[in-house]
N, C-alpha and C. Protein backbone atom coordinates (compact mmCIF):
# COMPACT_ATOMS: atom_id res chain seq x y z
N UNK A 1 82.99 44.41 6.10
CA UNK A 1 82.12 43.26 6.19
C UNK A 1 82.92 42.02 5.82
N UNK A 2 82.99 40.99 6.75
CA UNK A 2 83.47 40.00 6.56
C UNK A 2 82.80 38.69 5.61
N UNK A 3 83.35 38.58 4.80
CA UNK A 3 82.83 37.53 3.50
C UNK A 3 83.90 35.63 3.90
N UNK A 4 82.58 34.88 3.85
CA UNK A 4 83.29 33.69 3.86
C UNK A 4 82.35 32.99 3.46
N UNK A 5 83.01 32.36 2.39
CA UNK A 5 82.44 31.33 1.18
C UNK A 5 82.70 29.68 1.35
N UNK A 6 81.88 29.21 1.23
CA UNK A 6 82.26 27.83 0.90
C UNK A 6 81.37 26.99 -0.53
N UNK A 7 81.56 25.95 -0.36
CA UNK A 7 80.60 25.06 -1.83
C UNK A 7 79.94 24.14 -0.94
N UNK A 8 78.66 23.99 -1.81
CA UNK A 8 77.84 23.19 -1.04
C UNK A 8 77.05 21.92 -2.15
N UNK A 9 77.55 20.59 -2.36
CA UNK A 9 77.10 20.34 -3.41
C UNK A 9 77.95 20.94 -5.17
N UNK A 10 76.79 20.70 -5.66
CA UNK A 10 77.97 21.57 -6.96
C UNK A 10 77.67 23.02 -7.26
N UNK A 11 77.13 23.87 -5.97
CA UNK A 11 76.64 25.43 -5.83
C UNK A 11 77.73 25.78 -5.12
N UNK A 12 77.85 27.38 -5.61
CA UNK A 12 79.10 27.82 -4.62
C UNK A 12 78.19 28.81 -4.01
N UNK A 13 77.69 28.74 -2.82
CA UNK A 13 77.54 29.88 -2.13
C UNK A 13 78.31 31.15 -1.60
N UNK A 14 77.82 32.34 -1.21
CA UNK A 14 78.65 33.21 -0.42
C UNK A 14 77.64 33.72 0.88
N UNK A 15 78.51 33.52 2.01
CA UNK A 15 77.92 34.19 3.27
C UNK A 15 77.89 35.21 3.56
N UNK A 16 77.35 35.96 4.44
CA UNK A 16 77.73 37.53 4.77
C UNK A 16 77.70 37.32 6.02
N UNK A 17 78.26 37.69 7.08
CA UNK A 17 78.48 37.49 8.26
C UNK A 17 77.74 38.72 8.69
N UNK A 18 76.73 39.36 9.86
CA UNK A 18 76.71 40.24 10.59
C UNK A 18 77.72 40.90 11.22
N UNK A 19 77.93 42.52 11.10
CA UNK A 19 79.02 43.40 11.58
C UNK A 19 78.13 44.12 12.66
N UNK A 20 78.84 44.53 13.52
CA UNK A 20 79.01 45.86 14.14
C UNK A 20 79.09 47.03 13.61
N UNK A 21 78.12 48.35 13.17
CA UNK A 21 79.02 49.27 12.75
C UNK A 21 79.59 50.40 13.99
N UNK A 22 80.47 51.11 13.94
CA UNK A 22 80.78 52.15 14.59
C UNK A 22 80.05 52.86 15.45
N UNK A 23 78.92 53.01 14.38
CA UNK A 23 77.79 54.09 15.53
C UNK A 23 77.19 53.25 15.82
N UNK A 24 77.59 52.37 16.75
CA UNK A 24 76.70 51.78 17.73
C UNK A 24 76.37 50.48 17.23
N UNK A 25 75.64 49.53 17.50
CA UNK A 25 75.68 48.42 17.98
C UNK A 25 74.28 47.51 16.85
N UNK A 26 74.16 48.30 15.84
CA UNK A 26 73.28 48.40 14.73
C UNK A 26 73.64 47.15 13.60
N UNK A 27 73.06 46.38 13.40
CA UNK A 27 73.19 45.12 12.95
C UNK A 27 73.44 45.22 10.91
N UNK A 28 74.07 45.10 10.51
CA UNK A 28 73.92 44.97 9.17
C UNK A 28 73.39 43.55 8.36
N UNK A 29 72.34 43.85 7.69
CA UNK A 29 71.72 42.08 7.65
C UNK A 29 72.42 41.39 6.62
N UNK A 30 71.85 39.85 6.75
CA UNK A 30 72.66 39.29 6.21
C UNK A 30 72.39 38.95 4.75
N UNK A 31 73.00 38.39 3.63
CA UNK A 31 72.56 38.02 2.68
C UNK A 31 71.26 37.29 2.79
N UNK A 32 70.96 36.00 3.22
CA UNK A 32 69.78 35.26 3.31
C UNK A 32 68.62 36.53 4.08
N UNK A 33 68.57 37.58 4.99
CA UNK A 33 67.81 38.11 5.43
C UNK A 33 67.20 39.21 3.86
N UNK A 34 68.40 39.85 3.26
CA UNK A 34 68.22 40.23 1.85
C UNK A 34 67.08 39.82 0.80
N UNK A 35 67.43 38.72 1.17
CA UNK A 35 66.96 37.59 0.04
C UNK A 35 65.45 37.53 -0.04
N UNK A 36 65.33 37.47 1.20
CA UNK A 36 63.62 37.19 2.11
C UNK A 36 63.16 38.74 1.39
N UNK A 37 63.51 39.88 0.99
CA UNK A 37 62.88 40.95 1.09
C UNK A 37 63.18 41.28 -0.11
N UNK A 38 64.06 40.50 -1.14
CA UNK A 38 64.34 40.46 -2.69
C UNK A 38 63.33 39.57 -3.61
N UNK A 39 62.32 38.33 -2.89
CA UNK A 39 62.22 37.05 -3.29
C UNK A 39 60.56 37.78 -3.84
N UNK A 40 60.23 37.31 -5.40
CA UNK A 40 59.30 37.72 -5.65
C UNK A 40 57.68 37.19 -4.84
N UNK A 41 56.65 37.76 -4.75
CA UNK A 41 55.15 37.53 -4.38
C UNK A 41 54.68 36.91 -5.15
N UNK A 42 54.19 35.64 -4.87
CA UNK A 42 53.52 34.80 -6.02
C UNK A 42 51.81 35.37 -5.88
N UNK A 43 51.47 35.95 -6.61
CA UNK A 43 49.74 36.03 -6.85
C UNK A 43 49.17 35.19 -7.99
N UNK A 44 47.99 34.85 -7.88
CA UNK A 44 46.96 34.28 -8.50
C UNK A 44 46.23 34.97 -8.89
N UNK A 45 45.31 34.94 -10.16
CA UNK A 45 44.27 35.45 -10.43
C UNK A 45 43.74 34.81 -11.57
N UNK A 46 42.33 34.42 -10.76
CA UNK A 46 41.28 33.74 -11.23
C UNK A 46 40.44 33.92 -12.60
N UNK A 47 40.44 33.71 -13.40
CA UNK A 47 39.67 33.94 -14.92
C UNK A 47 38.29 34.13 -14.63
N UNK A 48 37.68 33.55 -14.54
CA UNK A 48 36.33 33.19 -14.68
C UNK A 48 35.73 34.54 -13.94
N UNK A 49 35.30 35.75 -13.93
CA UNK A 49 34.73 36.42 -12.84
C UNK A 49 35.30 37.08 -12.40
N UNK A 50 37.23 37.16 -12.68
CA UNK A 50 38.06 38.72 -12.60
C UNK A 50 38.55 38.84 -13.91
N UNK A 51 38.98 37.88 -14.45
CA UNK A 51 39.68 38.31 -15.71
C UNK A 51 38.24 38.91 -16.88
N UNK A 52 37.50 37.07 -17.00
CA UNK A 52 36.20 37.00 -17.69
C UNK A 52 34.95 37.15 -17.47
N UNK A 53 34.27 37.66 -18.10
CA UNK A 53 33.27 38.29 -17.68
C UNK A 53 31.90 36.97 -17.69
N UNK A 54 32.20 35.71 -16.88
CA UNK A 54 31.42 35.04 -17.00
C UNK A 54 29.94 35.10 -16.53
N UNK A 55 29.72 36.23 -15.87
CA UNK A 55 27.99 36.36 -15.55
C UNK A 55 27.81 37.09 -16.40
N UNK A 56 28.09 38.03 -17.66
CA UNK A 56 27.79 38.32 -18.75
C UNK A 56 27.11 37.36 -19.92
N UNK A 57 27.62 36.02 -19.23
CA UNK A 57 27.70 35.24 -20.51
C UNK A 57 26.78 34.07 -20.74
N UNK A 58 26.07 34.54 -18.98
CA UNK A 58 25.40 33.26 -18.75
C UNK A 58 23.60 33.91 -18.67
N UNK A 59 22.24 33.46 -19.00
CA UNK A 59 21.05 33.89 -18.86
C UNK A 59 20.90 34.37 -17.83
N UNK A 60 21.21 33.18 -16.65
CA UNK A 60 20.46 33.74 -15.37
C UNK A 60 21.66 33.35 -14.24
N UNK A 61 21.76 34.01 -12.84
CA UNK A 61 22.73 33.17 -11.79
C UNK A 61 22.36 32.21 -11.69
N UNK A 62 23.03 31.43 -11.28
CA UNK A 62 22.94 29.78 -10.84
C UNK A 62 24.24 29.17 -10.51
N UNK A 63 23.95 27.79 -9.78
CA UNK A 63 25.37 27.56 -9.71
C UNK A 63 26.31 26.92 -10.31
N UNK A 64 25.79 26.15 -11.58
CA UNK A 64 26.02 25.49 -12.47
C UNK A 64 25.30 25.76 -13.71
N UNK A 65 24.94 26.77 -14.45
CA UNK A 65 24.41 27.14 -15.76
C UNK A 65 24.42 26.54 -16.82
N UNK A 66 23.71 26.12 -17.55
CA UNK A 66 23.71 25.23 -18.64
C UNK A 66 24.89 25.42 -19.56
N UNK A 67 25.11 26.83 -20.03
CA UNK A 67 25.61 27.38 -20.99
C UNK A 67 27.45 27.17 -20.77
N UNK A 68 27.36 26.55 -19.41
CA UNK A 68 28.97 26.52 -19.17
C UNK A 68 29.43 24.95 -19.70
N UNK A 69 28.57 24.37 -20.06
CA UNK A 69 28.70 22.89 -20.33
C UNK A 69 28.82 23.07 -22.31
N UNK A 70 28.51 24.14 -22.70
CA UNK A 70 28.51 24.24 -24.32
C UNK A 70 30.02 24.35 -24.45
N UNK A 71 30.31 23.44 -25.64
CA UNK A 71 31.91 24.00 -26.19
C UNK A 71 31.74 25.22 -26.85
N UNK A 72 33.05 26.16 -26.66
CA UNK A 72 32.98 27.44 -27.13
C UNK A 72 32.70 28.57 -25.81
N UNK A 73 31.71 28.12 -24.73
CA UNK A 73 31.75 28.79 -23.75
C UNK A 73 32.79 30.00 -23.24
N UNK A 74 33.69 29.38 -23.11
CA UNK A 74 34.91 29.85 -22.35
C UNK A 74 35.73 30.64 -23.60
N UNK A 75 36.17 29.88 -24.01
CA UNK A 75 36.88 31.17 -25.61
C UNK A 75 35.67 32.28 -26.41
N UNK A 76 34.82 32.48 -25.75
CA UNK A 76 34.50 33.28 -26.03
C UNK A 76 33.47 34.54 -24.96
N UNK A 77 33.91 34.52 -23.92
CA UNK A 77 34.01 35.41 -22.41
C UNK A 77 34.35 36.61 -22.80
N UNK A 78 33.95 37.75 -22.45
CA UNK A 78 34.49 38.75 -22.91
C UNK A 78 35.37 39.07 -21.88
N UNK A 79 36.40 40.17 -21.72
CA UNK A 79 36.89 40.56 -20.70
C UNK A 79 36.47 41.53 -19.94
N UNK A 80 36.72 41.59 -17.91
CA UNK A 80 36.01 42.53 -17.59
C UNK A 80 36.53 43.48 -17.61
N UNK A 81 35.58 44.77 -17.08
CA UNK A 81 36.39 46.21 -17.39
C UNK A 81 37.00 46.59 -16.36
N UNK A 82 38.45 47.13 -16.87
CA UNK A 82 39.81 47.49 -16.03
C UNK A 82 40.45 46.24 -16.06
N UNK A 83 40.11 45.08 -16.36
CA UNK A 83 41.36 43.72 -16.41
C UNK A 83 42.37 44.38 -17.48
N UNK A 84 42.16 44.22 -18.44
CA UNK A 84 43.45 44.75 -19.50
C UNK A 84 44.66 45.55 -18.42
N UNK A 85 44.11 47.08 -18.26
CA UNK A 85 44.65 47.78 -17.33
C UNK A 85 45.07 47.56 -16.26
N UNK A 86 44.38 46.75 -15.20
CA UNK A 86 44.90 46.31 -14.19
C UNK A 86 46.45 44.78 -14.52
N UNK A 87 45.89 43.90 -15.43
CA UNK A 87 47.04 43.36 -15.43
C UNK A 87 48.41 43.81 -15.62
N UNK A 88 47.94 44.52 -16.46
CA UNK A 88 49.13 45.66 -17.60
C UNK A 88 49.93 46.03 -16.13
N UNK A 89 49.31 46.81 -15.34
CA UNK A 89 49.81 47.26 -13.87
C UNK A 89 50.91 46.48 -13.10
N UNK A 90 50.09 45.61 -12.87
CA UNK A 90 50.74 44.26 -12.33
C UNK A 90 52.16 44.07 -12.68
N UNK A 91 51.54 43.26 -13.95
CA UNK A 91 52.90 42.85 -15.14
C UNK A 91 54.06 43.61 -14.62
N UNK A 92 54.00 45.12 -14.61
CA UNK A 92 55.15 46.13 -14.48
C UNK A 92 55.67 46.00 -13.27
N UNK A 93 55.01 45.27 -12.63
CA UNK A 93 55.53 45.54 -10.89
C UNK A 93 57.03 44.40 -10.79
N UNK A 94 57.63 44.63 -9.91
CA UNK A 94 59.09 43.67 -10.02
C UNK A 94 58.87 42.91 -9.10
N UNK A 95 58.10 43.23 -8.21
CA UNK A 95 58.12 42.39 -6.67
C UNK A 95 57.01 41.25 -6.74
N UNK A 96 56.18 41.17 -7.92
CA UNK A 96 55.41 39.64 -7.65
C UNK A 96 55.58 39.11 -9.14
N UNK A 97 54.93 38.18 -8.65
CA UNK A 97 55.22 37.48 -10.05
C UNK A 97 53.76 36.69 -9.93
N UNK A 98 52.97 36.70 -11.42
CA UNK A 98 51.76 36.61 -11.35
C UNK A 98 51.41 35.38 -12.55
N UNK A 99 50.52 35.23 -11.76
CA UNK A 99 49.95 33.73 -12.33
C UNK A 99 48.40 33.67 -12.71
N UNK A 100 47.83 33.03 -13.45
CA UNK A 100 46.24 32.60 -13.68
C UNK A 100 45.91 31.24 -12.64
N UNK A 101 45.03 31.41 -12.01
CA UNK A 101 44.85 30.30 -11.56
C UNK A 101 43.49 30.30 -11.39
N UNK A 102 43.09 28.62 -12.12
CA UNK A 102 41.65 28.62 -12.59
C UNK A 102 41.57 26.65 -11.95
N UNK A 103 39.81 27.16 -12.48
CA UNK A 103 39.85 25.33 -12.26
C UNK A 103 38.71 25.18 -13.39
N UNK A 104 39.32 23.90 -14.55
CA UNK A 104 38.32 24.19 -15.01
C UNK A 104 37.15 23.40 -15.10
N UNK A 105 35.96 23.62 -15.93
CA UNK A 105 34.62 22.90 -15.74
C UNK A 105 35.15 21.24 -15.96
N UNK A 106 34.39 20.14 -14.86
CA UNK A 106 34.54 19.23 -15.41
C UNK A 106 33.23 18.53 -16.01
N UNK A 107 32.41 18.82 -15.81
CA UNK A 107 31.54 18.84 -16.89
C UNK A 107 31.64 19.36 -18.40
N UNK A 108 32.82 19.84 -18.84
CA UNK A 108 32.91 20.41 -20.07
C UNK A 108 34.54 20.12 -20.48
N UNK A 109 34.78 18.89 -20.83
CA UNK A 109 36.33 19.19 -21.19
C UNK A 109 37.25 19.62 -21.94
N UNK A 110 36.07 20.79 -22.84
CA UNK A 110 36.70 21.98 -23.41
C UNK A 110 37.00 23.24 -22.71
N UNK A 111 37.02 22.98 -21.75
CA UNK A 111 36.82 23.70 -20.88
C UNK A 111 38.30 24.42 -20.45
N UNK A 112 39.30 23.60 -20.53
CA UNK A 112 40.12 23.17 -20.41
C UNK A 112 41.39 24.10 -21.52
N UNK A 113 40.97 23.93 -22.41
CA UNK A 113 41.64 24.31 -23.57
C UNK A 113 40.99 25.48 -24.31
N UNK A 114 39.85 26.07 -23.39
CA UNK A 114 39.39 27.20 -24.32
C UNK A 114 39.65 28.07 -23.21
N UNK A 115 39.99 27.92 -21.90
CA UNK A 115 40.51 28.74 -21.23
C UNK A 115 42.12 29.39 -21.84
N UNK A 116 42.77 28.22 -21.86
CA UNK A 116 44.12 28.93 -22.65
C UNK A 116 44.28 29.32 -24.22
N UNK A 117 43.32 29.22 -24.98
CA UNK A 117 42.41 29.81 -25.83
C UNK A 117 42.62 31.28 -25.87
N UNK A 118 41.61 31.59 -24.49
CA UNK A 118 41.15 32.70 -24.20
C UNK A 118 42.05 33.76 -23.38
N UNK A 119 43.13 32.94 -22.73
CA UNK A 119 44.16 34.20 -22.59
C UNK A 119 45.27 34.46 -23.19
N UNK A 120 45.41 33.17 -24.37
CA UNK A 120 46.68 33.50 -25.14
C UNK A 120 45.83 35.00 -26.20
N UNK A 121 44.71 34.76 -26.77
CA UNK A 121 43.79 36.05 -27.27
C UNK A 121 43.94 37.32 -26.80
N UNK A 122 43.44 37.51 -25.23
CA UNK A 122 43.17 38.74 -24.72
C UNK A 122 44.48 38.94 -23.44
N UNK A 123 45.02 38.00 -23.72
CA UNK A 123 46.61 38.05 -22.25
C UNK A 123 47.45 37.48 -22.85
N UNK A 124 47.97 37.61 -23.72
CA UNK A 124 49.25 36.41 -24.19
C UNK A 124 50.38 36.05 -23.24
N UNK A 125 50.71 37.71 -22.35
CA UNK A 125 51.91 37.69 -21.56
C UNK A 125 51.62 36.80 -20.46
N UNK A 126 50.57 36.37 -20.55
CA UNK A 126 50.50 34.86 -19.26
C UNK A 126 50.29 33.65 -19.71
N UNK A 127 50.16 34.04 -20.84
CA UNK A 127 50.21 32.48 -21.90
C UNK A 127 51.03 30.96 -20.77
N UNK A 128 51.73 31.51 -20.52
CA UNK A 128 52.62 30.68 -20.15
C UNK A 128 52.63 30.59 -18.09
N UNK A 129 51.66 31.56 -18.12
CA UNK A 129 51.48 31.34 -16.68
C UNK A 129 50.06 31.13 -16.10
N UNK A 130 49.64 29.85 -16.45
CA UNK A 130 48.03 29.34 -16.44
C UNK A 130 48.46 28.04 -15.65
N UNK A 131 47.63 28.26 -14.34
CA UNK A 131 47.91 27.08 -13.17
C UNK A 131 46.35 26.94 -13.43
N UNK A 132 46.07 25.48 -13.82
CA UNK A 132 44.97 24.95 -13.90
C UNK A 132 44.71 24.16 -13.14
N UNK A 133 43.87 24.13 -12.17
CA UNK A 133 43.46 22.98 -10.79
C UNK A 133 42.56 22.43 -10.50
N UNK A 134 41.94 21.38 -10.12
CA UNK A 134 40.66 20.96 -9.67
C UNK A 134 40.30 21.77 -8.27
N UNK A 135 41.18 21.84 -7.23
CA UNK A 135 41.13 22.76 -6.20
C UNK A 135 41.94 24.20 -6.18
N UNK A 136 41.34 24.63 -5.39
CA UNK A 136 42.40 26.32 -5.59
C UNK A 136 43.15 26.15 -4.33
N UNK A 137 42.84 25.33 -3.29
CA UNK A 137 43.50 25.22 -2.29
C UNK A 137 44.86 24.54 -2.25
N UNK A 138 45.14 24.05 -3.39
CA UNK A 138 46.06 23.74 -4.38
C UNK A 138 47.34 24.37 -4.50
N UNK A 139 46.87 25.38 -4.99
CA UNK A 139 47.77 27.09 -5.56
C UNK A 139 48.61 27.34 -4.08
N UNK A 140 50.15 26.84 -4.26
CA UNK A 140 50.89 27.72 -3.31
C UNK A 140 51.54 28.94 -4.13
N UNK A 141 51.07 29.89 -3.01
CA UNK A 141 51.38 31.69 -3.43
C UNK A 141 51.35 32.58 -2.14
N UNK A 142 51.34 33.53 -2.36
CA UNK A 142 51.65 34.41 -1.42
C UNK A 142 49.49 35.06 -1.28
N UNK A 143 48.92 35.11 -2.76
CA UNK A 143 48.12 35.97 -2.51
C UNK A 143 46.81 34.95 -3.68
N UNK A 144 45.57 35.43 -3.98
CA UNK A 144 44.31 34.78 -4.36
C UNK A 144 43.81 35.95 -4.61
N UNK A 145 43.85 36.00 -5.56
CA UNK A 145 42.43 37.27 -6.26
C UNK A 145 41.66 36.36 -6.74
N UNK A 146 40.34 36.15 -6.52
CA UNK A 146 39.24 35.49 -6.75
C UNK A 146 37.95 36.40 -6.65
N UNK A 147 36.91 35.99 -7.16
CA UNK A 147 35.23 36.54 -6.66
C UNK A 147 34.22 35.47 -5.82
N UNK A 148 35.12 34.41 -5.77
CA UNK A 148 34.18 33.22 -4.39
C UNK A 148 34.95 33.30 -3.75
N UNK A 149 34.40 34.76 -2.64
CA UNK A 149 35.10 34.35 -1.45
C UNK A 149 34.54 33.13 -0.35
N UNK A 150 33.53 32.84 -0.68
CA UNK A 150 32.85 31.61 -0.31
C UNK A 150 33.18 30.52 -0.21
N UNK A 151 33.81 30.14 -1.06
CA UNK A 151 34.37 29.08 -1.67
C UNK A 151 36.04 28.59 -1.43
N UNK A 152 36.83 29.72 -1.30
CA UNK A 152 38.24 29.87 -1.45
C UNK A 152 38.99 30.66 -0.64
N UNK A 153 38.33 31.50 0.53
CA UNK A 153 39.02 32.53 1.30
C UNK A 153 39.58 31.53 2.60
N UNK A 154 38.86 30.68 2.97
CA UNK A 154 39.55 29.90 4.22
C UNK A 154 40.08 28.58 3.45
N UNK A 155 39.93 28.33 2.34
CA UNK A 155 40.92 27.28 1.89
C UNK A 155 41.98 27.93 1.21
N UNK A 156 42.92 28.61 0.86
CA UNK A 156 43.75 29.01 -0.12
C UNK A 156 44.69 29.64 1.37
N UNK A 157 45.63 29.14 1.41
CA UNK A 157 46.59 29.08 2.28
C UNK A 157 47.59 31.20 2.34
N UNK A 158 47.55 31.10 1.34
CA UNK A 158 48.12 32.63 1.46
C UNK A 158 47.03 33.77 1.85
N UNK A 159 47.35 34.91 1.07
CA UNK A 159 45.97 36.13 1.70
C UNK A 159 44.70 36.39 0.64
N UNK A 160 43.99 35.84 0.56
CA UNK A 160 42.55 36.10 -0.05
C UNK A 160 42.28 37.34 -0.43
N UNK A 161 42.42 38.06 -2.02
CA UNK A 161 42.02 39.28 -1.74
C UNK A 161 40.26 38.95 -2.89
N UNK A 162 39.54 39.73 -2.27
CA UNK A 162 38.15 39.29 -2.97
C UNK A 162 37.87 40.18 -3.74
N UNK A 163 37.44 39.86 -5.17
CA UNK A 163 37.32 41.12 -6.42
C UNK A 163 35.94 40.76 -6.34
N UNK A 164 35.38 42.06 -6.66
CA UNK A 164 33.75 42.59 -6.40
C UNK A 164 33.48 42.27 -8.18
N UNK A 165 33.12 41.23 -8.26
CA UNK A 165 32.92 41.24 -10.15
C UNK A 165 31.29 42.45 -10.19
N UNK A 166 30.97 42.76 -9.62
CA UNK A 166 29.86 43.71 -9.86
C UNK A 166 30.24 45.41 -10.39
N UNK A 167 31.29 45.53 -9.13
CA UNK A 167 31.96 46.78 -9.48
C UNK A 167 33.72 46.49 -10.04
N UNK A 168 33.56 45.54 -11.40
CA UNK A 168 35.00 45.46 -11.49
C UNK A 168 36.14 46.48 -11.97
N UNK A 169 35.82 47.50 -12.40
CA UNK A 169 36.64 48.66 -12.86
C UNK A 169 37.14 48.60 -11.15
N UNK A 170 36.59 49.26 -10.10
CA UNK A 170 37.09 49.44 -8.78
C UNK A 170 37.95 48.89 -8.32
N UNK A 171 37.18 47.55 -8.68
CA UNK A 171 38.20 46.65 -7.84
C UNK A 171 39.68 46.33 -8.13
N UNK A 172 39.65 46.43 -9.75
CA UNK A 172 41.07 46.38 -10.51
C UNK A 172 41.76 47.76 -9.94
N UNK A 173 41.32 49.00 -9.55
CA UNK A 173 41.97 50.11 -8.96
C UNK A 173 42.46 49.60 -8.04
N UNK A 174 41.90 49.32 -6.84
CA UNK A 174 42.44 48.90 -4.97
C UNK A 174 43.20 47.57 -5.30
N UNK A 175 43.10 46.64 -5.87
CA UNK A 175 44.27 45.61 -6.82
C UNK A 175 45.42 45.91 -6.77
N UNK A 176 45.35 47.27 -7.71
CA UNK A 176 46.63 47.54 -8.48
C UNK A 176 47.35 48.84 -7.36
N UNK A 177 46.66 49.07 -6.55
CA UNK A 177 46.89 50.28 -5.15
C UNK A 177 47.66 49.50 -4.44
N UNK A 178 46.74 48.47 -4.08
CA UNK A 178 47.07 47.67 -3.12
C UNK A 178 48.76 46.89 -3.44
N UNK A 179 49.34 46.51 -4.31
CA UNK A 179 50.28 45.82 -4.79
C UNK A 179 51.60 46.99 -5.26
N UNK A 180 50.65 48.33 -5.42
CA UNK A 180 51.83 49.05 -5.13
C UNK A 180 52.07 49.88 -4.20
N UNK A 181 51.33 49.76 -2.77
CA UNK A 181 51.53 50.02 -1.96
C UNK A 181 51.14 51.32 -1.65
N UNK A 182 49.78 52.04 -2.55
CA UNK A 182 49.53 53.35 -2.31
C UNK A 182 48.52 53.49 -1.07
């Protein structure tokens, strides 16, 4: 395999040139083609309704609930069942790299700060990976775990996957299937 390097700026790159091999006429790829199939999956996942168990927390459905406007709301969500487990899953995987991505109440601008509250508590290992947005259409990634698919499946530019917050143990299974490819 033929190697030819140059600098580009103050980076030194290296090329890989495409060969021929022997048996036939079979392409060996190139570094940058590598790369594309090395480069981690950015996913999202939404707090409110996959992580937190916010219809637990609220009296009745609605679309704006009183109780989301109280400080304290949000730091104190319980988590749903199979999140622990399913993130834990995730986390281990090498090929994405995973993010929170929320938006929070603006009617409540504790809202804000009791979200990261609430996953440095029950997620610490994403402490540091909380994309907070007014829009989700916002979020460039590869993927959207959310429960409004209503809301976010034709705006969110990558692939929409929709978590059933009703049956959430399940859904954290086909999640964590799905990402490892079973």
């Amino acid at each position: 395999m033929k190697v030819e390097s140059y600098t580009s700026r103050s980076c030194r790159f290296t090329k890989l040139r495409r060969n021929r091999t022997k048996m036939g006429e079979r392409e060996i790829p190139t570094f940058s083609l590598l790369r594309k199939f090395m480069t981690k999956q950015i996913v999202f996942v939404d707090m409110d309704g996959v992580l937190a168990d916010f219809d637990g927390a609220i009296s009745k459905a609605m679309v704006d609930p009183p109780e989301m406007f109280v400080p304290g709301f949000y730091k104190n969500l319980k988590v749903m069942p199979g999140a622990y487990r399913g993130i834990a899953e995730l986390l281990s995987l090498e090929h994405i790299s995973l993010y929170v991505g929320s938006k929070p109440t603006t009617g409540n601008l504790f809202s804000t700060i009791e979200k990261y509250e609430w996953i440095a508590v029950n997620f610490p290992r994403l402490l540091k990976r909380i994309v907070l947005v007014c829009d989700k259409s916002l979020l460039r990634g590869d993927f959207l775990i959310d429960d409004d698919k209503d809301r976010w499946a034709h705006k969110f530019k990558g692939e929409f996957i929709h978590f059933d917050r009703l049956n959430s143990a399940n859904s954290w299974k086909n999640i964590v299937c799905k990402f490892k490819g079973e």
